[in-house]
Protein backbone atom coordinates (compact mmCIF):
# COMPACT_ATOMS: atom_id res chain seq x y z
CA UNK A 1 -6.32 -10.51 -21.34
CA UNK A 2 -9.58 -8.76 -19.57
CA UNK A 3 -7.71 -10.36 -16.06
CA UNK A 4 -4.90 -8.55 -16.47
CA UNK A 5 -6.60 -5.04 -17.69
CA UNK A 6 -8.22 -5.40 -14.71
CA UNK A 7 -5.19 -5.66 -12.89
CA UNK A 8 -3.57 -2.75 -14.45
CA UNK A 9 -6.68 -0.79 -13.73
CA UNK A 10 -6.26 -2.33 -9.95
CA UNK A 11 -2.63 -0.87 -9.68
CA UNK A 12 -3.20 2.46 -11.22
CA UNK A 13 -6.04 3.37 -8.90
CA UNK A 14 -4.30 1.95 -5.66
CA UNK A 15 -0.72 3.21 -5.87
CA UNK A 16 -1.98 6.48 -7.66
CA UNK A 17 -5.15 8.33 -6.09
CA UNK A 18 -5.49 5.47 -3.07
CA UNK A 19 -2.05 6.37 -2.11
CA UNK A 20 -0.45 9.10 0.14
CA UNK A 21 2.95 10.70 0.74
CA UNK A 22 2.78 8.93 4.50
CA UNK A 23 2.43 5.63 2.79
CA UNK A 24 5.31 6.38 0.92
CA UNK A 25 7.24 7.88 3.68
CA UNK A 26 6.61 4.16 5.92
CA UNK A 27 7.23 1.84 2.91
CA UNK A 28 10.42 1.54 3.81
CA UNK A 29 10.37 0.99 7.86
CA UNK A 30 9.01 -2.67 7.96
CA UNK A 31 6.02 -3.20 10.03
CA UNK A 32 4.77 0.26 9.98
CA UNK A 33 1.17 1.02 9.69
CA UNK A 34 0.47 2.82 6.46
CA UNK A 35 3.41 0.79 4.37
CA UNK A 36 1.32 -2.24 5.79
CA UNK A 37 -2.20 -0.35 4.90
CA UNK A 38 -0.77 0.61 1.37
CA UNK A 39 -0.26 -3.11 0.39
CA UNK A 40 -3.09 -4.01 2.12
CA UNK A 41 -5.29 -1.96 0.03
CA UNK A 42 -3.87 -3.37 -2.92
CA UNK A 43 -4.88 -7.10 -1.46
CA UNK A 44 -8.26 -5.77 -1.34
CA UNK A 45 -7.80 -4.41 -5.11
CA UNK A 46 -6.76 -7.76 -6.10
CA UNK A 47 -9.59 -9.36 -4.16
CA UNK A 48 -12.22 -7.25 -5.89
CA UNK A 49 -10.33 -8.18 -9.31
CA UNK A 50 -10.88 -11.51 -8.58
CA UNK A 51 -14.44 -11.42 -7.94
CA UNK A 52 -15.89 -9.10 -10.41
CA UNK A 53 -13.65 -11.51 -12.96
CA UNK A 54 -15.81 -14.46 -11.17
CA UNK A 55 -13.25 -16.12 -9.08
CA UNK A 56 -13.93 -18.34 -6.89
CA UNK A 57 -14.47 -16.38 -3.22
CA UNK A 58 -11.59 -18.62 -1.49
CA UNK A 59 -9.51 -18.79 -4.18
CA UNK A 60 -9.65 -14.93 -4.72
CA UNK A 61 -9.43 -14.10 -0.73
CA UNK A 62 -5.85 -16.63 -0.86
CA UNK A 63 -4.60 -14.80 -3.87
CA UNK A 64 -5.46 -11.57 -2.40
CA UNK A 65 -3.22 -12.40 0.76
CA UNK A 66 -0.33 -13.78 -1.62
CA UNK A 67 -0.52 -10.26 -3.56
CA UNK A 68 -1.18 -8.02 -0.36
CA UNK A 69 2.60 -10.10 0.77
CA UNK A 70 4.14 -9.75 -2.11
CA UNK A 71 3.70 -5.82 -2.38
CA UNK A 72 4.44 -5.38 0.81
CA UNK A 73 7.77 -6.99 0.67
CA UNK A 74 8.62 -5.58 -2.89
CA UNK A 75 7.73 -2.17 -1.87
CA UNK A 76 9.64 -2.30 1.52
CA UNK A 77 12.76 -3.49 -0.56
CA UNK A 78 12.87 -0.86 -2.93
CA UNK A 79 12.50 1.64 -0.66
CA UNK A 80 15.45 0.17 1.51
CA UNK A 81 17.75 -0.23 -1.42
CA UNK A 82 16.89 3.53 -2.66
CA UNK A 83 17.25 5.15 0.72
CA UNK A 84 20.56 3.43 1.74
CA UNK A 85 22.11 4.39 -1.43
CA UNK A 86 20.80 7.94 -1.03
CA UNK A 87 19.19 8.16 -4.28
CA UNK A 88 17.10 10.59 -5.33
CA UNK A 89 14.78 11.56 -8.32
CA UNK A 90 17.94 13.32 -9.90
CA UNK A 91 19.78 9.97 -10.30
CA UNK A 92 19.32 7.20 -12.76
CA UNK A 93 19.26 4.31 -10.20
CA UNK A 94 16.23 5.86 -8.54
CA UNK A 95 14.34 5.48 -12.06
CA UNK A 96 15.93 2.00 -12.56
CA UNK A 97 15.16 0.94 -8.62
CA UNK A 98 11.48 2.30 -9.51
CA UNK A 99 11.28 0.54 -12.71
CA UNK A 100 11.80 -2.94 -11.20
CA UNK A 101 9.65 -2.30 -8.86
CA UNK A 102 6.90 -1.67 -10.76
CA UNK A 103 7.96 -4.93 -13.14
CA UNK A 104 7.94 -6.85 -10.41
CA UNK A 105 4.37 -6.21 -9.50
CA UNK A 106 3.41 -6.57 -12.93
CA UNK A 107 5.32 -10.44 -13.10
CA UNK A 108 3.03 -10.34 -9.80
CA UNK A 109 0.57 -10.05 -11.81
CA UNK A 110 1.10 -12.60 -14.56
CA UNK A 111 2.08 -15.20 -11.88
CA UNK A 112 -1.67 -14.33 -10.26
CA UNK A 113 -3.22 -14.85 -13.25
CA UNK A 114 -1.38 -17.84 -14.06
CA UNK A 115 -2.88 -19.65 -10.78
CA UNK A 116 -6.63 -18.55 -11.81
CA UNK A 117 -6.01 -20.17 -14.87
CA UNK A 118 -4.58 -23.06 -13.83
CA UNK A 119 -6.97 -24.17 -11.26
CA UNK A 120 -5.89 -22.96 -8.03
């Protein structure tokens, strides 16, 4: 349970206050810089997770990469779907696009701590 707190904790502080309406803005235009920084600041959330939980260093640095892919990709697909269907705030499907989003990085999360428990 404390490894996943800490990953809620993780997610709160690095798509709330750690990110900015640019990083939102390049989400969804794949390769650019601050959709790449955004999900690369959550690797490095995941990779201090991992240590102050007392991962091991290489074991924390590959899960870090795994969950710095994973957001990227998950973040870059939501924002495609949303934008081509011209959603907005004002619809329901922008909510329920938003909503899986955020599941999926929290089944992210359960499948990373899943692998530190089972010996990775």
């Amino acid at each position: 349970m404390l490894l996943l707190v800490l990953f809620q904790v993780k997610h709160f502080i690095c798509d709330g206050p750690l990110q900015t309406g640019a990083m939102v803005r390049d989400k969804g235009h794949y390769g650019r810089l601050l959709g790449i920084l955004h999900a690369a600041i959550h690797g490095a959330g995941t990779l201090c997770t991992l240590l102050v939980f007392g991962t091991s260093a290489l074991v924390a640095v590959k899960l870090a990469l795994l969950d710095f892919a994973i957001h990227y990709h998950v973040d870059f697909t939501k924002e495609q779907i949303v934008r081509r269907a011209g959603w907005t705030t004002t619809v329901p499907q922008f909510w329920w696009a938003l909503s899986a989003d955020q599941m999926t990085h929290q089944l992210t999360y359960l499948f990373l701590t899943y692998l530190v428990f089972s010996g990775v």
